[in-house]
N, C-alpha and C. Protein backbone atom coordinates (compact mmCIF):
# COMPACT_ATOMS: atom_id res chain seq x y z
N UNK A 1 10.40 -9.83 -16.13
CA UNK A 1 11.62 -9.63 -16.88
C UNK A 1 12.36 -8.41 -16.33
N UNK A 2 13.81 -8.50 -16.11
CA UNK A 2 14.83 -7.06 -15.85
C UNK A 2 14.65 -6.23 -16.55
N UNK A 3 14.33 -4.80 -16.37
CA UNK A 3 14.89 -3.88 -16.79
C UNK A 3 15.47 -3.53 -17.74
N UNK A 4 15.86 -2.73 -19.05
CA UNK A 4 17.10 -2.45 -19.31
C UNK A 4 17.43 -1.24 -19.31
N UNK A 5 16.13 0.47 -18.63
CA UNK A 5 16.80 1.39 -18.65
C UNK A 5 16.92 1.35 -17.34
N UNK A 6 17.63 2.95 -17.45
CA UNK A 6 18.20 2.95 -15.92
C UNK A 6 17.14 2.81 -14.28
N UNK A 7 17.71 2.64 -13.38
CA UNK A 7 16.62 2.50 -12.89
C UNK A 7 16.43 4.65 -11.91
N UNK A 8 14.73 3.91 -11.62
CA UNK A 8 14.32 5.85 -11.49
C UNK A 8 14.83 6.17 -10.15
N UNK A 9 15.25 5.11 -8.90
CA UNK A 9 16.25 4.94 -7.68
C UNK A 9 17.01 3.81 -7.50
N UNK A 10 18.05 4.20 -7.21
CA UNK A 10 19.30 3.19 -6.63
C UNK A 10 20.13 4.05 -5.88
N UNK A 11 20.34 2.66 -4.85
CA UNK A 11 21.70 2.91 -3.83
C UNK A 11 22.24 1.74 -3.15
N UNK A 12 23.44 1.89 -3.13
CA UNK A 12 24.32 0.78 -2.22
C UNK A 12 24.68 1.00 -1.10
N UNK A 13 24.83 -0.21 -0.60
CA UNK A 13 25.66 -0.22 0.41
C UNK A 13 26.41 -1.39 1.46
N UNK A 14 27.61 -1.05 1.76
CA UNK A 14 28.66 -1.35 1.59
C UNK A 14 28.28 -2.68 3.41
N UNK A 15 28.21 -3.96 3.36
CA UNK A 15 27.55 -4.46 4.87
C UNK A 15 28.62 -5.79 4.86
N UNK A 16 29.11 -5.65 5.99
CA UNK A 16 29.97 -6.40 6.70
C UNK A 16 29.16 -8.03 6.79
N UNK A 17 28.76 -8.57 5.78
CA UNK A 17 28.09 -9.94 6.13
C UNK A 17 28.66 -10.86 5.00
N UNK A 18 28.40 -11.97 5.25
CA UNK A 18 28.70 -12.82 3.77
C UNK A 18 26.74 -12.75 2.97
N UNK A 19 27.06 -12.62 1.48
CA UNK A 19 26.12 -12.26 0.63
C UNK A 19 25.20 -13.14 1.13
N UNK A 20 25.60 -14.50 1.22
CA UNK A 20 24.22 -15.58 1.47
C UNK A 20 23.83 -15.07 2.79
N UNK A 21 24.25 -14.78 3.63
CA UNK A 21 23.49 -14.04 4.93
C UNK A 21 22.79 -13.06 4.44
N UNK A 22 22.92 -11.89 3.80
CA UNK A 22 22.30 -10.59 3.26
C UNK A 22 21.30 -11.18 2.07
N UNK A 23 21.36 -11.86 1.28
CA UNK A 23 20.37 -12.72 0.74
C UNK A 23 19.16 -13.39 1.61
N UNK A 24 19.57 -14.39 2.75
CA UNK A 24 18.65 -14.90 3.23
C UNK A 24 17.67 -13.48 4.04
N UNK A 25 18.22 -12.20 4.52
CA UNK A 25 17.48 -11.22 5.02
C UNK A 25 16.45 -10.64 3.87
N UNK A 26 17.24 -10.40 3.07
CA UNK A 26 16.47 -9.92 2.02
C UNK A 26 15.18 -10.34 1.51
N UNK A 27 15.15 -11.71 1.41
CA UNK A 27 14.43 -12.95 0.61
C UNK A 27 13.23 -13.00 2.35
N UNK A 28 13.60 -13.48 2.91
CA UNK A 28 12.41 -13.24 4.38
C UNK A 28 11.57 -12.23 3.83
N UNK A 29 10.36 -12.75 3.54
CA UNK A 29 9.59 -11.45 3.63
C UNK A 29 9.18 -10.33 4.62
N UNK A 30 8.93 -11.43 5.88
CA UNK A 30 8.88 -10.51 7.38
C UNK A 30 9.73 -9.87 7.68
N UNK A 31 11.12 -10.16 7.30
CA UNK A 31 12.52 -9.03 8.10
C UNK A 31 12.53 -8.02 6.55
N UNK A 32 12.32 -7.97 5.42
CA UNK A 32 12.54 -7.47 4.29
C UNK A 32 11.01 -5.79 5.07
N UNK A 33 10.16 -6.88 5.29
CA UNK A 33 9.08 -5.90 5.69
C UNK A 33 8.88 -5.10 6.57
N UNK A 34 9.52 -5.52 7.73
CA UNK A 34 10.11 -4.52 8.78
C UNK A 34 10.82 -3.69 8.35
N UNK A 35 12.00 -4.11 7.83
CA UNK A 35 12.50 -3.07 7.80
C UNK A 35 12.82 -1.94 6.67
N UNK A 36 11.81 -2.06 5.81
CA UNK A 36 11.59 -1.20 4.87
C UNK A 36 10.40 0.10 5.23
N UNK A 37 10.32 0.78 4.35
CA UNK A 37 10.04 2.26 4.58
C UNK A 37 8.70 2.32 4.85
N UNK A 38 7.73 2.22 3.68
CA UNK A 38 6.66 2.09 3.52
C UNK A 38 6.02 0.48 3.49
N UNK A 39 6.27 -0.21 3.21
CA UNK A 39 5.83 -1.84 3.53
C UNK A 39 5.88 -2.26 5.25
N UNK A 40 4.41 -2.74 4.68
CA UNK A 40 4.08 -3.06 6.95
C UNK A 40 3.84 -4.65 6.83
N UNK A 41 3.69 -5.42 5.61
CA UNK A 41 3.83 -6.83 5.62
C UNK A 41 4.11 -7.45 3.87
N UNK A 42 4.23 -8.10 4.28
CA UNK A 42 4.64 -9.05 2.82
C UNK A 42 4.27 -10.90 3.32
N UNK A 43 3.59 -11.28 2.36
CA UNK A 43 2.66 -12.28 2.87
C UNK A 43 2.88 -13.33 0.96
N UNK A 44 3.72 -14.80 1.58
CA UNK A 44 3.19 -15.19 0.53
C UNK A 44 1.97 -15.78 0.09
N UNK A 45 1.87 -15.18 -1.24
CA UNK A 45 0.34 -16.03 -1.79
C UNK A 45 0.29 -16.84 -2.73
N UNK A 46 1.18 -17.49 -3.56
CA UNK A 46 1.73 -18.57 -4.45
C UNK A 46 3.40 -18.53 -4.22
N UNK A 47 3.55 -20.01 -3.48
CA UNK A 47 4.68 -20.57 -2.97
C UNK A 47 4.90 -20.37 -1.69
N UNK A 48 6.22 -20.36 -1.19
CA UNK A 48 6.35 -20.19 0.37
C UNK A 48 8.16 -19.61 0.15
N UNK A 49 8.57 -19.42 -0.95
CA UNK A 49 9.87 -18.83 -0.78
C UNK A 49 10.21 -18.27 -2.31
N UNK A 50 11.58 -17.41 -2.30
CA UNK A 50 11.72 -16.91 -3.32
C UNK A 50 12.37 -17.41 -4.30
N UNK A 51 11.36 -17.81 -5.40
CA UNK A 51 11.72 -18.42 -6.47
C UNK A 51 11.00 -18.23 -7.41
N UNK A 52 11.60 -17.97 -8.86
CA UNK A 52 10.61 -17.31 -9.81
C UNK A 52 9.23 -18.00 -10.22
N UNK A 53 8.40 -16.70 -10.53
CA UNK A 53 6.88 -17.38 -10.35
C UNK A 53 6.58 -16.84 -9.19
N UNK A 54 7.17 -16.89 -7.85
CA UNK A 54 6.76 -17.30 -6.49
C UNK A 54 5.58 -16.28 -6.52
N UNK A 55 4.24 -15.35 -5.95
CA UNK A 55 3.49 -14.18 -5.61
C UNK A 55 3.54 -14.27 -4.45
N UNK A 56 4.10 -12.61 -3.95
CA UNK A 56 3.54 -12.40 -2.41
C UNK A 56 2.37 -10.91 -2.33
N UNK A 57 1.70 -11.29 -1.55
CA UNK A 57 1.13 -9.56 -1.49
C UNK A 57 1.84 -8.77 -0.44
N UNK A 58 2.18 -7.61 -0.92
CA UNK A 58 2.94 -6.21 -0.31
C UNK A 58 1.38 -5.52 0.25
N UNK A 59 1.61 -4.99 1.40
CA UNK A 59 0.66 -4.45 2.34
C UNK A 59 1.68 -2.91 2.62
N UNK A 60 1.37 -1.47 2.64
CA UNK A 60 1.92 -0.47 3.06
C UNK A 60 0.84 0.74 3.23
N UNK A 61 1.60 1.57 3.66
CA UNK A 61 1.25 2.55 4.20
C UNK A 61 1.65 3.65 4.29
N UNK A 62 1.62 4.86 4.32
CA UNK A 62 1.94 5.91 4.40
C UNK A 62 1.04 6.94 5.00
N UNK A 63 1.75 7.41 5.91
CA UNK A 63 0.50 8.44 7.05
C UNK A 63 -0.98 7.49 7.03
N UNK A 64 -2.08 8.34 6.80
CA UNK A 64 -3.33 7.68 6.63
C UNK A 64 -3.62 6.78 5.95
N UNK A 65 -2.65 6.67 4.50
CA UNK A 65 -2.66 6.02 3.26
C UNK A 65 -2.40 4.69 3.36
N UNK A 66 -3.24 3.71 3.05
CA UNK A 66 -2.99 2.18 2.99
C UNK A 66 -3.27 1.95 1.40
N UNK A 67 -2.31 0.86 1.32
CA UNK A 67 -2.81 0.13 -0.02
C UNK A 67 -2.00 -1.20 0.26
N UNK A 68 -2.42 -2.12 -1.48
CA UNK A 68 -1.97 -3.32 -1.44
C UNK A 68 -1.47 -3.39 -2.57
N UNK A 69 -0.67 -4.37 -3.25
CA UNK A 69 0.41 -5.13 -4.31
C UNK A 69 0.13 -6.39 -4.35
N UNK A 70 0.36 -6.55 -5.41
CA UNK A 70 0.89 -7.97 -5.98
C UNK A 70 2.61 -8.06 -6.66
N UNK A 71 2.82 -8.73 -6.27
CA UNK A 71 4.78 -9.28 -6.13
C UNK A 71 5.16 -10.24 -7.04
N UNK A 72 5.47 -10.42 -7.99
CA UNK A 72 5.67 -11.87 -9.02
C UNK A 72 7.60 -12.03 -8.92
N UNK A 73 8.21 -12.52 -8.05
CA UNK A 73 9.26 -13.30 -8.16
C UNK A 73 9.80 -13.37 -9.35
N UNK A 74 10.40 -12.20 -10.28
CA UNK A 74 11.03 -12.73 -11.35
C UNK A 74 12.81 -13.44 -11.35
N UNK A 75 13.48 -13.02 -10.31
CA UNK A 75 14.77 -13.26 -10.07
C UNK A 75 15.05 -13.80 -8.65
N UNK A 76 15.76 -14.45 -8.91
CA UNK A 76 16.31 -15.19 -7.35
C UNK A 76 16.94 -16.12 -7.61
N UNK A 77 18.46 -15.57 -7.24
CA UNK A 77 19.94 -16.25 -7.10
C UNK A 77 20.57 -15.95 -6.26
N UNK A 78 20.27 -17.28 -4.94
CA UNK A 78 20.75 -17.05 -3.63
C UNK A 78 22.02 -16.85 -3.89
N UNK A 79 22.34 -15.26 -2.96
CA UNK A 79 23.85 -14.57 -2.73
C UNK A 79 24.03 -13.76 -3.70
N UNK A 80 23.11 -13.63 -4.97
CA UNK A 80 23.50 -12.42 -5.89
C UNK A 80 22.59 -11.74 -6.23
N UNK A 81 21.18 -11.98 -6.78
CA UNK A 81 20.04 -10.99 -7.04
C UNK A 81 18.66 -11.50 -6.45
N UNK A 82 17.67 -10.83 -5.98
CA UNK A 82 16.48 -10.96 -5.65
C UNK A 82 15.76 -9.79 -6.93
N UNK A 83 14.56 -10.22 -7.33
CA UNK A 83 13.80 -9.13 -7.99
C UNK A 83 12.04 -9.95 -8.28
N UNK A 84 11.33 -8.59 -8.26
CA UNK A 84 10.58 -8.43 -8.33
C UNK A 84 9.87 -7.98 -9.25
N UNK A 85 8.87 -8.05 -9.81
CA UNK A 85 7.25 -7.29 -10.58
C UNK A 85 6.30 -6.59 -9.48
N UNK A 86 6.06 -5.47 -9.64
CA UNK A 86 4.59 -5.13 -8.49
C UNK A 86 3.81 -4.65 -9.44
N UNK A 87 2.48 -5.23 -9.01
CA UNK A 87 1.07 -4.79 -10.02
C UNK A 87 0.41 -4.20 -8.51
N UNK A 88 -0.90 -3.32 -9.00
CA UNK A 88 -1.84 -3.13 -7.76
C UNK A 88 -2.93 -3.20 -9.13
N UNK A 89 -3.83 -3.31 -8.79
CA UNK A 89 -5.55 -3.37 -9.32
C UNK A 89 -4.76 -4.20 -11.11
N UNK A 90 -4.35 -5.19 -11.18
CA UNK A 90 -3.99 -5.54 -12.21
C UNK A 90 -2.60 -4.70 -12.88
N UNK A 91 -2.18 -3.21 -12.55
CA UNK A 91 -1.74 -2.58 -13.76
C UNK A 91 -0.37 -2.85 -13.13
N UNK A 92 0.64 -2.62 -13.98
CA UNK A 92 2.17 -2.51 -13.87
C UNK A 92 2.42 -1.29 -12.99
N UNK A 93 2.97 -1.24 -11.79
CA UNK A 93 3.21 -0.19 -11.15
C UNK A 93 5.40 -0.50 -10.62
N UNK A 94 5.88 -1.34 -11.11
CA UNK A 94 7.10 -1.42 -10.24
C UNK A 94 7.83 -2.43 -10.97
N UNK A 95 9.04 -2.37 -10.75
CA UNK A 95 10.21 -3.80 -10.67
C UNK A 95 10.91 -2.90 -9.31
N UNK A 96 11.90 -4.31 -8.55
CA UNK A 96 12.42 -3.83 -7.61
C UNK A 96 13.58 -4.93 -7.69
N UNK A 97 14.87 -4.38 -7.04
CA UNK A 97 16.35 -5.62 -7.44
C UNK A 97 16.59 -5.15 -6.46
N UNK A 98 17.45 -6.42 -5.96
CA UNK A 98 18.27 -6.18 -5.31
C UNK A 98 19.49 -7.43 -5.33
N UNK A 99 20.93 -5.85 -6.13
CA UNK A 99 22.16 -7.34 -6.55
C UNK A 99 23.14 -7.24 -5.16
N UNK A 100 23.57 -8.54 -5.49
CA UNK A 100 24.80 -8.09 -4.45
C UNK A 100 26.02 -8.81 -4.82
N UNK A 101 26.82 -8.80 -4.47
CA UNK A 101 28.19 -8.66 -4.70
C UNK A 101 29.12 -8.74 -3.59
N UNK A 102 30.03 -9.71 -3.74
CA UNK A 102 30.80 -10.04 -3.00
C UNK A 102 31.82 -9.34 -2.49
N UNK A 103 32.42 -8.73 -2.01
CA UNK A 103 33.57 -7.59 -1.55
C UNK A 103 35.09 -8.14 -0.66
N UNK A 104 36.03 -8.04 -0.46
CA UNK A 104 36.44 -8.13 0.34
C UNK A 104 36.05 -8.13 1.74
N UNK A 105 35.14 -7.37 2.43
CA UNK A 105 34.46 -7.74 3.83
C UNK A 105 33.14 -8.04 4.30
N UNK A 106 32.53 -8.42 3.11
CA UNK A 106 31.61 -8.90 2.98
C UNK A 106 30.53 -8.72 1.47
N UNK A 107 29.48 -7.85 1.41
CA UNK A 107 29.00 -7.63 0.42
C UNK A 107 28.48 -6.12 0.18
N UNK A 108 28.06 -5.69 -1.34
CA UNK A 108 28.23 -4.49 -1.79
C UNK A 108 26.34 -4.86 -2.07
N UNK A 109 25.69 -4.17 -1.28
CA UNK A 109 24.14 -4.46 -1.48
C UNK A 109 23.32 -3.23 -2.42
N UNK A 110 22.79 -3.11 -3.26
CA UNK A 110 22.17 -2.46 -4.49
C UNK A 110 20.70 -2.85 -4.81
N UNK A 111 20.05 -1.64 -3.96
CA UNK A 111 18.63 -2.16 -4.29
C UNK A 111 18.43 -0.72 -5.50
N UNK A 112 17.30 -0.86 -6.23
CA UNK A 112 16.91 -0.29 -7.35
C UNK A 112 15.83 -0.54 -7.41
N UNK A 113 15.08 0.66 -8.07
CA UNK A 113 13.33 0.51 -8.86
C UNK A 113 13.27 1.37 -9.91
N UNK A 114 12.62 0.39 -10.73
CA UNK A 114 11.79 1.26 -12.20
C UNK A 114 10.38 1.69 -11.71
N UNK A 115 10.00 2.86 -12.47
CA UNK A 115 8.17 2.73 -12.48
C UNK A 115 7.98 2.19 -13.82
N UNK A 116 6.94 1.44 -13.18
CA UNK A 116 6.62 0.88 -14.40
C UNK A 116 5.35 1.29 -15.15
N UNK A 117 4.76 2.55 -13.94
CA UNK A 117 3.34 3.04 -14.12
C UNK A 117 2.96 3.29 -15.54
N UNK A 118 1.82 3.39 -15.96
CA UNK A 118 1.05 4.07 -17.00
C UNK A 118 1.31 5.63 -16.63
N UNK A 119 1.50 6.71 -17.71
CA UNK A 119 1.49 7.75 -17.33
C UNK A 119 0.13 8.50 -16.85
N UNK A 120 -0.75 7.98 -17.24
CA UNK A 120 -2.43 8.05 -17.19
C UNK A 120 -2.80 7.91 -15.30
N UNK A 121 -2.05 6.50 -14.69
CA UNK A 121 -2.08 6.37 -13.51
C UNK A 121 -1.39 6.94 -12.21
N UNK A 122 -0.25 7.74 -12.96
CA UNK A 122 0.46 8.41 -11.65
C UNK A 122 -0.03 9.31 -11.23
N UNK A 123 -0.95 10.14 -11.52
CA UNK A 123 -1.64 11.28 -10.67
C UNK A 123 -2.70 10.73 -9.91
N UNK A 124 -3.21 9.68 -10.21
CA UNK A 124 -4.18 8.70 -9.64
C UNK A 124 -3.60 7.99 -8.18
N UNK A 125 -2.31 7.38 -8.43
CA UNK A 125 -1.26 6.52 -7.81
C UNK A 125 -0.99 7.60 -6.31
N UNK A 126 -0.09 8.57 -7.05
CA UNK A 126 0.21 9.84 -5.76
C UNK A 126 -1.20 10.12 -4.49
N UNK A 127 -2.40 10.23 -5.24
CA UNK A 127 -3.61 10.67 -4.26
C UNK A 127 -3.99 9.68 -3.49
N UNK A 128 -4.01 8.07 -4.02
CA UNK A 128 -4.33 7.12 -3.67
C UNK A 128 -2.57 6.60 -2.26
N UNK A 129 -1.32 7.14 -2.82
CA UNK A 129 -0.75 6.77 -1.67
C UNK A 129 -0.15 8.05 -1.02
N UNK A 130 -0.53 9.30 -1.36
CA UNK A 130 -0.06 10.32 -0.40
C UNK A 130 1.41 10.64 -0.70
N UNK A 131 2.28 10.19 -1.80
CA UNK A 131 3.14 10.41 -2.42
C UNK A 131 3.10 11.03 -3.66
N UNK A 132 3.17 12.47 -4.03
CA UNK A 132 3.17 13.20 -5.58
C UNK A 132 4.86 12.49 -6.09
N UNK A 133 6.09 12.26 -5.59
CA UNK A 133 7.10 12.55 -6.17
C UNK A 133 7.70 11.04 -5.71
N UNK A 134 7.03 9.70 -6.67
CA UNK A 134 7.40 8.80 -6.27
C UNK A 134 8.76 8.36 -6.51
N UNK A 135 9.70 8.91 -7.16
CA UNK A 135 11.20 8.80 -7.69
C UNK A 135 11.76 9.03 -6.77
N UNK A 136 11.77 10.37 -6.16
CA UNK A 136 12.09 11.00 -5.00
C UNK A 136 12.15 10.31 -3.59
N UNK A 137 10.77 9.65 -3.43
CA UNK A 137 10.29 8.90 -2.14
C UNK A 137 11.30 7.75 -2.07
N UNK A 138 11.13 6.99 -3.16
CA UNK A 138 11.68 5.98 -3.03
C UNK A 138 13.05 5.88 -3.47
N UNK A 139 13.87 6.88 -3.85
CA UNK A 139 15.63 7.47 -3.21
C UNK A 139 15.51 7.38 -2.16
N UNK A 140 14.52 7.92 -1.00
CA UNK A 140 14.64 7.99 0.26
C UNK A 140 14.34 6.80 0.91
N UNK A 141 13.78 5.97 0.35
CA UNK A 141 13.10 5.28 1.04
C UNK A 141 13.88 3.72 1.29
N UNK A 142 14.90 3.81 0.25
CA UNK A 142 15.88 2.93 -0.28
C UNK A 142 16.77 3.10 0.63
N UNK A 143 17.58 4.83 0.43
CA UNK A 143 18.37 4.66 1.66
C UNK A 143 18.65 4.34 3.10
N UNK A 144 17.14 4.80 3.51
CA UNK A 144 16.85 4.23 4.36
C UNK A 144 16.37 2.70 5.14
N UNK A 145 16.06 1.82 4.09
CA UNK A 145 16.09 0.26 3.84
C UNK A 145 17.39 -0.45 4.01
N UNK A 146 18.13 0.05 3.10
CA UNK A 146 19.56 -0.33 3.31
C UNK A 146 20.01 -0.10 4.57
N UNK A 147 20.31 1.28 5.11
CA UNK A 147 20.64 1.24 6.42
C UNK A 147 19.88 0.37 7.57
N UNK A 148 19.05 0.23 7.39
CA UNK A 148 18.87 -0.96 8.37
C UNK A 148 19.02 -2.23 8.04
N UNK A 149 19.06 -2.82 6.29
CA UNK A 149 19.41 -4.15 6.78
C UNK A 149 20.75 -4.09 6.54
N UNK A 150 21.85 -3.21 6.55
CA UNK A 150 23.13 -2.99 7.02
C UNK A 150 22.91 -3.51 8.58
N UNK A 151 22.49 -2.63 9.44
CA UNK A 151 22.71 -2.92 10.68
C UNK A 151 22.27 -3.90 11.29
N UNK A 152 20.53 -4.55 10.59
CA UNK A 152 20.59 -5.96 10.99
C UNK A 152 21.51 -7.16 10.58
N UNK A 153 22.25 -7.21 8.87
CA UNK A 153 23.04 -7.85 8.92
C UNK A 153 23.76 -7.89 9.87
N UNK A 154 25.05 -6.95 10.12
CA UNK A 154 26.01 -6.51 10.90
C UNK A 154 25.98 -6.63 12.68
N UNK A 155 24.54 -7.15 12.64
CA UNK A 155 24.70 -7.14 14.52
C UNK A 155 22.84 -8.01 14.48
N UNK A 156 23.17 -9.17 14.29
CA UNK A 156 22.43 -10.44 14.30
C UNK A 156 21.54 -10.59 15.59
């Protein structure tokens, strides 16, 4: 299920493609996985595309730090939202969106995350991925996502 407070990172940005192009990048798990920050694969494990229900497992990393996810497909409306659930060891750790929006030169791309952690588990969470200031990380980690599938949209 969405959200309804704010989310703990968001950012846009502004990519010269038509939405269903920036959708179909998005929705790829392999190009979504490249070119994001900390994620080194995304693998589906119930279904083969994004559609609610669908599970993929998220594989990442950070410096020495590996871990794994579980992904539950709650949203997917090719050309306007992709979203996500992430659990690890069973518990609620994430939602993740991404809307988009049509623009005059293409589309206005908006990815976002809640934590969804237990407060009990985030000091646990940080040691286990080498991140204390996961709000923080993943401002950065966003902006930096976007800028590249800006530039992979934009130059195919």
């Amino acid at each position: 299920m969405a959200p309804q407070a704010a989310p703990n990172a968001t950012a846009s940005v502004d990519i010269a493609a038509d939405p269903q192009a920036v959708y179909a990048l998005i929705t790829d798990l392999s190009t979504l996985a490249a070119l994001a920050e900390e994620t080194t694969e995304m693998v589906w494990k119930k279904g083969d595309s994004a559609v609610p229900g669908a599970v993929f497992t998220g594989r990442n990393r950070n410096g020495s730090k590996t871990w794994s996810t579980n992904c539950t497909v709650t949203r997917a409306a090719a050309g306007r939202e992709f979203g996500f659930d992430v659990r690890a060891m069973g518990i609620p750790i994430a939602h993740w969106s991404y809307q988009l929006e049509p623009t005059e030169t293409g589309t206005r791309l908006t990815e976002s995350t809640w934590d969804r952690r237990p407060g009990w588990f985030s000091p646990l969470a940080g040691l286990l991925t080498g991140v204390s200031d996961r709000d923080a990380a993943n401002r950065q980690h966003i902006e930096a996502t976007l800028a590249r599938l800006k530039r992979r949209a934009e130059n195919p």
